[in-house]
C-alpha atoms as a PDB file:
ATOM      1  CA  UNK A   1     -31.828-166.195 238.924  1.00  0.00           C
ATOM      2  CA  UNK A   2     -29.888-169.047 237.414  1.00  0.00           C
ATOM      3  CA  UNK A   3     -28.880-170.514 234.208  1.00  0.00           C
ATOM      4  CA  UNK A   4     -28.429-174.551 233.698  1.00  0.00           C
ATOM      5  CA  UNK A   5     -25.671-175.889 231.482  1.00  0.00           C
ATOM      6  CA  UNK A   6     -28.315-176.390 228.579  1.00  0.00           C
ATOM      7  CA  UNK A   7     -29.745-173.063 228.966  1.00  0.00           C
ATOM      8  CA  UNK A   8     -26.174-171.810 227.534  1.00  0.00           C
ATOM      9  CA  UNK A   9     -26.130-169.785 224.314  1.00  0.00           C
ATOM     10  CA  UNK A  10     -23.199-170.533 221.859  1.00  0.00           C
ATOM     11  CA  UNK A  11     -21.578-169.563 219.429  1.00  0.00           C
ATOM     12  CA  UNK A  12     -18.412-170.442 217.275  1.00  0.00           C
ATOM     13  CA  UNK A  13     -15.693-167.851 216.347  1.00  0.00           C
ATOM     14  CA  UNK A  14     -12.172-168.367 214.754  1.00  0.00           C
ATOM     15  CA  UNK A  15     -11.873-171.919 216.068  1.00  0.00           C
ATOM     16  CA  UNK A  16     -13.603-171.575 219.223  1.00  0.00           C
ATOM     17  CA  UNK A  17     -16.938-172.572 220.877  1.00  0.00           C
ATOM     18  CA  UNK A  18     -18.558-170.322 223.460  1.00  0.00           C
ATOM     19  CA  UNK A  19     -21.279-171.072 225.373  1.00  0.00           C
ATOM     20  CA  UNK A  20     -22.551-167.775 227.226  1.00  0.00           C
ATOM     21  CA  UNK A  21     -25.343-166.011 229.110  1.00  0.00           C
ATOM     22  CA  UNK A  22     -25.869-162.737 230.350  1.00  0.00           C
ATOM     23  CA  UNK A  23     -26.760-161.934 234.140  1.00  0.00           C
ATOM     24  CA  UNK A  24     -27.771-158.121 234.836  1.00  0.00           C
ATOM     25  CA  UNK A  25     -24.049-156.629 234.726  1.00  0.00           C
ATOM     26  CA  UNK A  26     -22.495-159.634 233.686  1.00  0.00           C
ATOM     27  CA  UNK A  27     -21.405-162.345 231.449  1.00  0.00           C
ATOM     28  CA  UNK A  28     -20.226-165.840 231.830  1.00  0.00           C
ATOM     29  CA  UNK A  29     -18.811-167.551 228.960  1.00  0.00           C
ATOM     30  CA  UNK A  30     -17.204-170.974 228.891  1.00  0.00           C
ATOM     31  CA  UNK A  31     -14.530-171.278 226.239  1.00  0.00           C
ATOM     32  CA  UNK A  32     -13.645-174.722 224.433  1.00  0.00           C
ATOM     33  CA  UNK A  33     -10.676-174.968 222.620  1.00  0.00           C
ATOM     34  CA  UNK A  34     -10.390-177.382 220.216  1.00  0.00           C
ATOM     35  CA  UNK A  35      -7.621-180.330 219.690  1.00  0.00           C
ATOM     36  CA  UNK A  36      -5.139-177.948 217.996  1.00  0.00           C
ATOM     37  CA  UNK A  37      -5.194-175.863 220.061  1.00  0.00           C
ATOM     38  CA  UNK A  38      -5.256-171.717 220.527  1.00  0.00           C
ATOM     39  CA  UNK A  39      -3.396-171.377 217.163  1.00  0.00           C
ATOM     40  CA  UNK A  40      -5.423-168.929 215.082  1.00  0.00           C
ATOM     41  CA  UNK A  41      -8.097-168.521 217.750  1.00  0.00           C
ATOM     42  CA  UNK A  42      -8.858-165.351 219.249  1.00  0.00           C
ATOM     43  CA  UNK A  43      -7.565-166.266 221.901  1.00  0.00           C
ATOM     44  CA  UNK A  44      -4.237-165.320 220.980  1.00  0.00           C
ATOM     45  CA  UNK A  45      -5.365-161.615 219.811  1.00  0.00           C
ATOM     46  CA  UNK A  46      -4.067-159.039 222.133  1.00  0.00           C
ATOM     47  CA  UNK A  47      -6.201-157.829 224.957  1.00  0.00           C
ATOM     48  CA  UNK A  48      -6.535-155.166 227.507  1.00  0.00           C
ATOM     49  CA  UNK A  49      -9.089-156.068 229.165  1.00  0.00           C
ATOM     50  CA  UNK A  50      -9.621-157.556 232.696  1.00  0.00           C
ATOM     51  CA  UNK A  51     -10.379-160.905 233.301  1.00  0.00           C
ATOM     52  CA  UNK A  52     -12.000-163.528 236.003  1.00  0.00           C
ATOM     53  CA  UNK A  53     -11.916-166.388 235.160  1.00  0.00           C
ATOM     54  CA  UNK A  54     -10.576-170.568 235.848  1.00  0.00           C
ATOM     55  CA  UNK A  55      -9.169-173.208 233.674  1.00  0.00           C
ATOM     56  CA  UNK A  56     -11.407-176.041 233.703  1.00  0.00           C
ATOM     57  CA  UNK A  57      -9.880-178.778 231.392  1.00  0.00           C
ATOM     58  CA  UNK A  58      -6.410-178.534 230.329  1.00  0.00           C
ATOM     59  CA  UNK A  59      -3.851-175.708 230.421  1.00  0.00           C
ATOM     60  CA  UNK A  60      -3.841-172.059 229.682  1.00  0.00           C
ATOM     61  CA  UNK A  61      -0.717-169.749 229.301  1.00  0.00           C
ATOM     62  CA  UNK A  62      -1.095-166.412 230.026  1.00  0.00           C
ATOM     63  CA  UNK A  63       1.871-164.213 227.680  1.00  0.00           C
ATOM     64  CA  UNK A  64       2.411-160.690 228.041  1.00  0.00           C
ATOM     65  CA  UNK A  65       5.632-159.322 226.821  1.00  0.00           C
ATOM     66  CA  UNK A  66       8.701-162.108 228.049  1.00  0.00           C
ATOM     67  CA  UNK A  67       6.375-163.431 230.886  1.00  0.00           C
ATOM     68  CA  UNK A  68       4.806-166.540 230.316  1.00  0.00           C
ATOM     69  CA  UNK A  69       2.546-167.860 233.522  1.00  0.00           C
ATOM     70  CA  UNK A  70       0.741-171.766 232.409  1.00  0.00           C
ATOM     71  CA  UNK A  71      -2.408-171.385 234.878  1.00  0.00           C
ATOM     72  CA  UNK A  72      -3.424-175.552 234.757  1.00  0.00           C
ATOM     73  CA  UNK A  73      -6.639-177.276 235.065  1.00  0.00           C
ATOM     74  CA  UNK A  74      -8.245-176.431 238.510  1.00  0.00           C
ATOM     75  CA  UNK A  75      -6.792-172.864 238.861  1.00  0.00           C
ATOM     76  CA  UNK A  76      -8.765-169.445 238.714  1.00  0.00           C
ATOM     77  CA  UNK A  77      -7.089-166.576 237.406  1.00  0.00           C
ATOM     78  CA  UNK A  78      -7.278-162.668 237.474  1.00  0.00           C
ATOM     79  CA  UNK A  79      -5.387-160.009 234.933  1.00  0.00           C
ATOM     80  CA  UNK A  80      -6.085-156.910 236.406  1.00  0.00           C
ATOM     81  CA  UNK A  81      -6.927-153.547 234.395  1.00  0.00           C
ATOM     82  CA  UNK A  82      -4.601-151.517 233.022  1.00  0.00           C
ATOM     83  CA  UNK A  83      -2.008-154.384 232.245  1.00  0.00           C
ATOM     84  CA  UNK A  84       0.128-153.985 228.853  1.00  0.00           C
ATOM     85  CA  UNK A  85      -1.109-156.196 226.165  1.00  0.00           C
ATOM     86  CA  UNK A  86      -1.851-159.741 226.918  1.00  0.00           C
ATOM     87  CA  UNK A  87      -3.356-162.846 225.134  1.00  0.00           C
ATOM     88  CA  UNK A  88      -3.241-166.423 225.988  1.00  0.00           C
ATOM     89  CA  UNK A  89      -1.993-169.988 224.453  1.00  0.00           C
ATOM     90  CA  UNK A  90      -3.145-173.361 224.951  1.00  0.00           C
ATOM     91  CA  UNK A  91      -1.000-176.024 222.772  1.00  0.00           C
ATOM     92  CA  UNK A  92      -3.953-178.550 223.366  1.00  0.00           C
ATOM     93  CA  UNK A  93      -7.253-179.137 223.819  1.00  0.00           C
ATOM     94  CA  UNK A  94      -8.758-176.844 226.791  1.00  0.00           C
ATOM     95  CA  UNK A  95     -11.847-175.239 228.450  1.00  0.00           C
ATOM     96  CA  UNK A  96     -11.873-171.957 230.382  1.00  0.00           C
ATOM     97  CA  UNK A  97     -14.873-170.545 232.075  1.00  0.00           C
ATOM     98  CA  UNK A  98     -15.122-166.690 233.058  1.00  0.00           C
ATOM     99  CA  UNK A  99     -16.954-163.659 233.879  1.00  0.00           C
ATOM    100  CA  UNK A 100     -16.624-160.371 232.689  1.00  0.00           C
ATOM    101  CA  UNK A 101     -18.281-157.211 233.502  1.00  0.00           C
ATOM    102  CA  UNK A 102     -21.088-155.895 230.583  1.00  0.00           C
ATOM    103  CA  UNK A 103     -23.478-153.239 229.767  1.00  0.00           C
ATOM    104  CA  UNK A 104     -26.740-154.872 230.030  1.00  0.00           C
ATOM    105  CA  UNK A 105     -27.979-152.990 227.419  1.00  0.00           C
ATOM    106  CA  UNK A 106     -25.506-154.269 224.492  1.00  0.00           C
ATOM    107  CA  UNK A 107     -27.351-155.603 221.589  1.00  0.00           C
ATOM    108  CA  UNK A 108     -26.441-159.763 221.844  1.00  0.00           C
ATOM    109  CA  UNK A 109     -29.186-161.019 219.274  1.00  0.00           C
ATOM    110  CA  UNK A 110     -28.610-163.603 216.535  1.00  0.00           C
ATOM    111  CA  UNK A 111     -28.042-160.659 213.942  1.00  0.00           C
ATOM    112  CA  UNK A 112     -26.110-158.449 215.949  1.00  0.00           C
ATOM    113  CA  UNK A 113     -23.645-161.550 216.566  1.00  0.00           C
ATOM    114  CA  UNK A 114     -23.261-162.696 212.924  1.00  0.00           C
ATOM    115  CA  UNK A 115     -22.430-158.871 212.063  1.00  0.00           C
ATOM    116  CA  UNK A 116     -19.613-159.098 214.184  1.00  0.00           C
ATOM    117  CA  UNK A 117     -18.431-162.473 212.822  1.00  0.00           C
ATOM    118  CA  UNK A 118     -19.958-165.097 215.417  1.00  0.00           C
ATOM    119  CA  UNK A 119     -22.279-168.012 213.919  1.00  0.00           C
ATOM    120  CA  UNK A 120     -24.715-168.802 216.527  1.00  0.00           C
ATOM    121  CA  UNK A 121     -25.028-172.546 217.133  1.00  0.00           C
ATOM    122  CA  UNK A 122     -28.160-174.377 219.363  1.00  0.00           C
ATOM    123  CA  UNK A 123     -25.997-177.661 219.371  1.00  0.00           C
ATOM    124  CA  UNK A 124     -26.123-178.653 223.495  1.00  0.00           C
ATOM    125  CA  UNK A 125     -22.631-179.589 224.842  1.00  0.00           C
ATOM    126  CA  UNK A 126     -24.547-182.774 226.288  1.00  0.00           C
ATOM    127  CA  UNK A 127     -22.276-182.569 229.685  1.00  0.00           C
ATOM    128  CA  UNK A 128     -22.233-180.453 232.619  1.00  0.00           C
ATOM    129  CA  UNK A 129     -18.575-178.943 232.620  1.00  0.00           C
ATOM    130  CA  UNK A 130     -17.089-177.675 235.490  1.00  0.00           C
ATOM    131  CA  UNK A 131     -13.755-177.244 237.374  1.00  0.00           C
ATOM    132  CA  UNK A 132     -12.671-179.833 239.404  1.00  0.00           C
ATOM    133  CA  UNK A 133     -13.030-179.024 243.360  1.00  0.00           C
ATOM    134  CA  UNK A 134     -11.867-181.537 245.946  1.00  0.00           C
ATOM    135  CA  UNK A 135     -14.572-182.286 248.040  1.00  0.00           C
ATOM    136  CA  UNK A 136     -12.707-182.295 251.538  1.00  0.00           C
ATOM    137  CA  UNK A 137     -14.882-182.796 253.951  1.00  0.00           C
ATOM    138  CA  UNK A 138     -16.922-180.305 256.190  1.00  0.00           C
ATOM    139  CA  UNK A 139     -18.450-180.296 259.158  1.00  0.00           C
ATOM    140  CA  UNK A 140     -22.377-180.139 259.631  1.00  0.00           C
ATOM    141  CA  UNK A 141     -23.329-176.760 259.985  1.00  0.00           C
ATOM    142  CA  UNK A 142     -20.335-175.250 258.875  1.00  0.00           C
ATOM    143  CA  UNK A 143     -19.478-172.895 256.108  1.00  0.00           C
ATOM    144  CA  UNK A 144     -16.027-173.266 255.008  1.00  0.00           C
ATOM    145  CA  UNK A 145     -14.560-170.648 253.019  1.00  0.00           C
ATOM    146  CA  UNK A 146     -11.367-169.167 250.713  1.00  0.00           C
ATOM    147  CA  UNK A 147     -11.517-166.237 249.194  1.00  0.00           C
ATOM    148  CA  UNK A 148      -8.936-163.991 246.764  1.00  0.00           C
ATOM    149  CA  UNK A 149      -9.196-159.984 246.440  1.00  0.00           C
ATOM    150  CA  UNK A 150      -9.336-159.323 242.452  1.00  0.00           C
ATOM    151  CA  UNK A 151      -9.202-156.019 241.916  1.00  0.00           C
ATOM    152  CA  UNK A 152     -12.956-154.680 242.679  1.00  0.00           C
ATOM    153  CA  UNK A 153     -14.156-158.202 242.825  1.00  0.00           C
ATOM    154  CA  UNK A 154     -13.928-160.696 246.279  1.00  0.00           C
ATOM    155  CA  UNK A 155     -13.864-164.162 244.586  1.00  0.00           C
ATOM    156  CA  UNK A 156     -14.646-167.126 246.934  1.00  0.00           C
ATOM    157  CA  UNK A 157     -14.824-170.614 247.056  1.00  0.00           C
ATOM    158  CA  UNK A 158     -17.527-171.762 249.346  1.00  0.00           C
ATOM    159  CA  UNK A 159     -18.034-174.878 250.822  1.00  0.00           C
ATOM    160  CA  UNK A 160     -20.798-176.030 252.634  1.00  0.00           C
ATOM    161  CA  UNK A 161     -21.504-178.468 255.135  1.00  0.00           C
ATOM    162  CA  UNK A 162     -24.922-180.983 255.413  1.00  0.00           C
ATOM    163  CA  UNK A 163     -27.564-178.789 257.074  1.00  0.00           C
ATOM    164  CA  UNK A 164     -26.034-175.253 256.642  1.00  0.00           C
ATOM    165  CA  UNK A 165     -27.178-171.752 255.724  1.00  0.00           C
ATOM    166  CA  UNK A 166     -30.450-172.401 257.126  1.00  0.00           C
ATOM    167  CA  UNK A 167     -29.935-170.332 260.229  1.00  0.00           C
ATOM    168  CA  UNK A 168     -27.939-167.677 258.522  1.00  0.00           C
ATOM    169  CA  UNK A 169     -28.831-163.713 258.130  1.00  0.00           C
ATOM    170  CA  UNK A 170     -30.224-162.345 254.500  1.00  0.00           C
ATOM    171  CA  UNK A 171     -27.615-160.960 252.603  1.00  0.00           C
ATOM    172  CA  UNK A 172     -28.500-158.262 250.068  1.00  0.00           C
ATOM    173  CA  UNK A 173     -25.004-158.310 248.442  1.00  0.00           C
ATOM    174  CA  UNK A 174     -24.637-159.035 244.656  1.00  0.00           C
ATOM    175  CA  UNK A 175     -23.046-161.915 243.671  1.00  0.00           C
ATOM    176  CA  UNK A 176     -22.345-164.420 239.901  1.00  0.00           C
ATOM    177  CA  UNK A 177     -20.843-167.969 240.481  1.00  0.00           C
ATOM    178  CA  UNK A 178     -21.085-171.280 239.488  1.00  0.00           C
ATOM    179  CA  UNK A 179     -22.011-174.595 241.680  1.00  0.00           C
ATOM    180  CA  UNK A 180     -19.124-176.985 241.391  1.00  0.00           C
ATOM    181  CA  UNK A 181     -20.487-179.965 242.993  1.00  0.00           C
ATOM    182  CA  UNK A 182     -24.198-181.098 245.251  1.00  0.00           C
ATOM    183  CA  UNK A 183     -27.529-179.108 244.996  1.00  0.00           C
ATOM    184  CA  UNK A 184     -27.439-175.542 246.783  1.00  0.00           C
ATOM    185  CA  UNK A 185     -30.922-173.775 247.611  1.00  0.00           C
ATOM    186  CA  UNK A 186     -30.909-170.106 247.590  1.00  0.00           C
ATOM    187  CA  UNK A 187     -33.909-168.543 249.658  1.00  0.00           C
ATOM    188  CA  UNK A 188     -35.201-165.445 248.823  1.00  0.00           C
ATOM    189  CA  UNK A 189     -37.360-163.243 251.125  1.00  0.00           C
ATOM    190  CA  UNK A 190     -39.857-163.923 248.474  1.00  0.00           C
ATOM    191  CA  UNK A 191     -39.279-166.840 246.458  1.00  0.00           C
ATOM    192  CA  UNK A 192     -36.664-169.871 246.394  1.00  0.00           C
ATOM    193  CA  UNK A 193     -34.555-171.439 243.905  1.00  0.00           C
ATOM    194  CA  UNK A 194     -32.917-174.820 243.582  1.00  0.00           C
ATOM    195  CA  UNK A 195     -29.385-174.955 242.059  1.00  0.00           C
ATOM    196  CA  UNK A 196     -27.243-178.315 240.799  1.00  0.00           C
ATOM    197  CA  UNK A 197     -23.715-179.072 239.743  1.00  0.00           C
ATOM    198  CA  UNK A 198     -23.196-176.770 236.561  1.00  0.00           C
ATOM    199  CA  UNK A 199     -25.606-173.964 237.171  1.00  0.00           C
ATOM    200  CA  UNK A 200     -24.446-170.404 236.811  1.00  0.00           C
ATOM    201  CA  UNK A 201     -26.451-168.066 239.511  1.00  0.00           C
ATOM    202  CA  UNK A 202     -26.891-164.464 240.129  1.00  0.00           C
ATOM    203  CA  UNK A 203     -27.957-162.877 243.306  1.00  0.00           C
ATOM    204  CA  UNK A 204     -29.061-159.317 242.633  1.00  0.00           C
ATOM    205  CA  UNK A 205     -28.638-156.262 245.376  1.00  0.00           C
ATOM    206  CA  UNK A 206     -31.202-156.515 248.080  1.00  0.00           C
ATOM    207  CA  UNK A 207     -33.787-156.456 249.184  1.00  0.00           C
ATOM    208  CA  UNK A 208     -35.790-158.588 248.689  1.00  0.00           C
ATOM    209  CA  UNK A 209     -32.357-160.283 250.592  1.00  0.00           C
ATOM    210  CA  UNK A 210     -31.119-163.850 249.833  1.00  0.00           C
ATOM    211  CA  UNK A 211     -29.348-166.969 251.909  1.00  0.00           C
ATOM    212  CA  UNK A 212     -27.510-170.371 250.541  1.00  0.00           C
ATOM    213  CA  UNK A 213     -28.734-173.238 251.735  1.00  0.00           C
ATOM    214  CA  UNK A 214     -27.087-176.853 251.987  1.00  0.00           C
ATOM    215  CA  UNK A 215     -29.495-180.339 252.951  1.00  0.00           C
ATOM    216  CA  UNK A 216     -26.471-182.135 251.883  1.00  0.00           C
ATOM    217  CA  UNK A 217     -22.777-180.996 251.308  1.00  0.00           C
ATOM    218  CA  UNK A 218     -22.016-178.749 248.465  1.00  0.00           C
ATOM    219  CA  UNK A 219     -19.512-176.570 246.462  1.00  0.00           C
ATOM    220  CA  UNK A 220     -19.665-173.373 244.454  1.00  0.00           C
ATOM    221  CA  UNK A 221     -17.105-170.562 243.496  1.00  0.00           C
ATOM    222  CA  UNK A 222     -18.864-166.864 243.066  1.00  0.00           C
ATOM    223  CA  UNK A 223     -17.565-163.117 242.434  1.00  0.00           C
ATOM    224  CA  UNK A 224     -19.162-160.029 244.818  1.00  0.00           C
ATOM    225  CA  UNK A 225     -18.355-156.841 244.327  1.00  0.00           C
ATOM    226  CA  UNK A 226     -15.972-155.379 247.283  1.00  0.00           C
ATOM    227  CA  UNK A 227     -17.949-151.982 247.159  1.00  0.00           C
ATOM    228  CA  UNK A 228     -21.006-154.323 248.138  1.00  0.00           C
ATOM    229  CA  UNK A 229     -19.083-155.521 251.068  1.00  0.00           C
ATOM    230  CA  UNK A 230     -18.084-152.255 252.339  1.00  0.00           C
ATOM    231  CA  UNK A 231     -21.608-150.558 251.627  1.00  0.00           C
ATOM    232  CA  UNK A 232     -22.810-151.442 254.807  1.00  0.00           C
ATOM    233  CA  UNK A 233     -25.935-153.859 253.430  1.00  0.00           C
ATOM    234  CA  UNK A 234     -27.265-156.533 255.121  1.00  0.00           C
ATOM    235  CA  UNK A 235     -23.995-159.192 254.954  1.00  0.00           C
ATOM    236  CA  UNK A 236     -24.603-162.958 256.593  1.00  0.00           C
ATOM    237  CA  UNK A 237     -21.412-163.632 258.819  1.00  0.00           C
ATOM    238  CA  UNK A 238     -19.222-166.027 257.021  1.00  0.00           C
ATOM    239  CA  UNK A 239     -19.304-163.202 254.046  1.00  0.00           C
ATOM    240  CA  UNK A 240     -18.624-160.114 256.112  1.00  0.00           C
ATOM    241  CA  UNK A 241     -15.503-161.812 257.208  1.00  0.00           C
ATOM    242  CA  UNK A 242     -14.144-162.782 252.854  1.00  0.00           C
ATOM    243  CA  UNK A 243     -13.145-159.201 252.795  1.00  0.00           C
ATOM    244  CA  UNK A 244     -11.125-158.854 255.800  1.00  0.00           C
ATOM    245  CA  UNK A 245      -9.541-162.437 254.945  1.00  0.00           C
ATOM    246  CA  UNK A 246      -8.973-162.294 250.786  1.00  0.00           C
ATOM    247  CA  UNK A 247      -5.313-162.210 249.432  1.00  0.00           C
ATOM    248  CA  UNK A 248      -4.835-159.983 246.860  1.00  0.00           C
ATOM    249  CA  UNK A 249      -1.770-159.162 244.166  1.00  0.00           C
ATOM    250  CA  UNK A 250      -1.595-155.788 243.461  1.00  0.00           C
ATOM    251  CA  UNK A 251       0.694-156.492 239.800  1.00  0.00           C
ATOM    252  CA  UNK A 252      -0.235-158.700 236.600  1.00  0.00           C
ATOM    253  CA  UNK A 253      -1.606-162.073 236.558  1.00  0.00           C
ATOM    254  CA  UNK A 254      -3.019-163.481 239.968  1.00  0.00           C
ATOM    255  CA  UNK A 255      -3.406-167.190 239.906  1.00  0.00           C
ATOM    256  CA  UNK A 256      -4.279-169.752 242.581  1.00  0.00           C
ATOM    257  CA  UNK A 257      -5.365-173.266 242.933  1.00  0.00           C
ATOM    258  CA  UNK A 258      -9.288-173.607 243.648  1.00  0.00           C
ATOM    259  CA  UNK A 259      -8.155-177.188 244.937  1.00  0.00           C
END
C-alpha cells in the first residue's frame, strides 16, 4: 500500500506541524518546524526513544548530555535504544521526516488526539516534500544500492536504473520508505501499484511476494527489518546482499549523508 503527500494526516502541537500516517507496524511523520525555530516545541522535550529518521530542509542538532551532533539537510539519522536522554534543536526553520515503530492497534482518532493535546488540521501542505537525493546516474538495468545497519532495521537508499526490476525475484520481505525522485511500480503477485516522487509505501511480509520496478530512472530510501533478511524468505538479489554490505555504529547517534 501507499500513501501520497495529500493523503497525510496532520496535526499541530506546541509549535509544530505533523503530517502522519500509519502503515501496519509503523508510522511516518514529517515534522515542520516553524521560522523560530525548536524553542518551546516538543522537540526539545527529552526522549528515550529510538529514532529513524532524515533531515529534509534545514538543520537538526541532536543534544544529549555535552554532545551536540548538527545532522544537515540531506542526512538520515539513527539514535539507537537505550541511549540516555536526548532531544533535538533547530535554531531555524526545518523539516524532518521519520519512522517509528507502533502498535497498530493505538487509538489515533480525532478525539483521542485532542485528549492528548494535538488539534487536528485538514489544511494540505500544497508541495511534495522530500529530501534532496543526487540523481547520479545509473546504468540501464542496474540496481544501485547503499545501505546502513540501524539497530534491527537495514535502511537503504535505492537507486534504479531505466528498465530495471522487471526481471528480478519476488521478495516477501517487509519494508516502509519513501520515493525521492521518478515513478517506481511495485508488482505484486496479485495486484500492482504505481508510486511518484513523495509517496510513502509499505510492502507487507509475503506472500503474496512483491518486486520494484523502474521504466525510467528512479530514487527511494526504505527501512526492512534485519530479522526479515535473515528469516530465510524469498529475498530478490540486490537485497540479500544490503545485509552483508550495511555499516552499522554500535554507540549513540548514527548519521550519514543520503547524497
Amino acid at each position: 500500500m501507499h500513501v501520497a503527500p495529500d493523503d497525510l494526516r496532520g496535526v499541530r502541537h506546541d509549535g509544530l506541524v505533523i503530517r502522519f500516517t500509519t502503515l501496519g507496524e509503523m508510522a511516518y511523520a514529517l515534522a515542520e518546524i516553524p521560522k523560530s525555530g525548536s524553542a518551546g516545541t516538543t522537540l526539545e522535550r527529552p526522549c528515550e526513544l529510538p529514532h529513524w529518521g532524515v533531515v529534509v530542509e534545514g538543520e537538526l542538532t541532536f543534544c544529549t548530555g555535552d554532545e551536540r551532533q548538527p545532522i544537515p539537510a540531506g542526512h538520515i539519522f539513527h539514535v539507537r535504544e537505550g541511549q540516555p536522554p536526548h532531544h533535538f534543536e533547530a535554531t531555524g526553520p526545518a523539516v524532518v521526516a521519520g519512522f517509528q515503530p507502533i502498535d497498530p492497534d493505538v487509538d489515533l482518532s480525532e478525539e483521542r488526539l485532542r485528549a492528548q493535546g494535538f488539534e487536528p488540521t485538514h489544511s494540505r501542505s500544497g508541495a511534495t516534500v522530500v529530501p534532496a537525493v543526487p540523481a547520479y546516474a545509473v546504468r540501464p538495468g542496474e540496481v544501485r544500492v547503499e545501505s546502513w545497519r540501524m539497530s534491527s532495521f537495514i535502511m537503504s537508499r535505492v537507486r534504479m536504473g531505466e528498465r530495471s526490476g522487471y526481471t528480478a525475484g519476488w521478495c516477501d520481505a517487509p519494508h516502509w520508505g519513501m520515493v525521492t525522485s521518478g515513478r517506481l511500480t511495485i508488482e505484486w503477485e496479485n495486484d500492482v501499484e504505481i508510486l511518484s516522487k513523495g509517496d510513502i509505501f509499505h510492502c507487507g511480509l509475503g506472500p503474496p511476494g512483491h518486486r520494484v520496478e523502474a521504466a525510467d530512472p528512479v530514487t527511494f530510501v526504505d527501512l526492512t527489518p534485519v530479522t526479515a533478511l535473515e528469516s530465510g524468505v524469498r529475498l530478490v538479489e540486490w537485497r540479500r546482499n544490503t545485509l552483508r554490505a550495511a555499516r552499522s555504529k554500535s554507540r549513540g547517534i548514527a548519521v550519514a549523508a543520503l547524497g
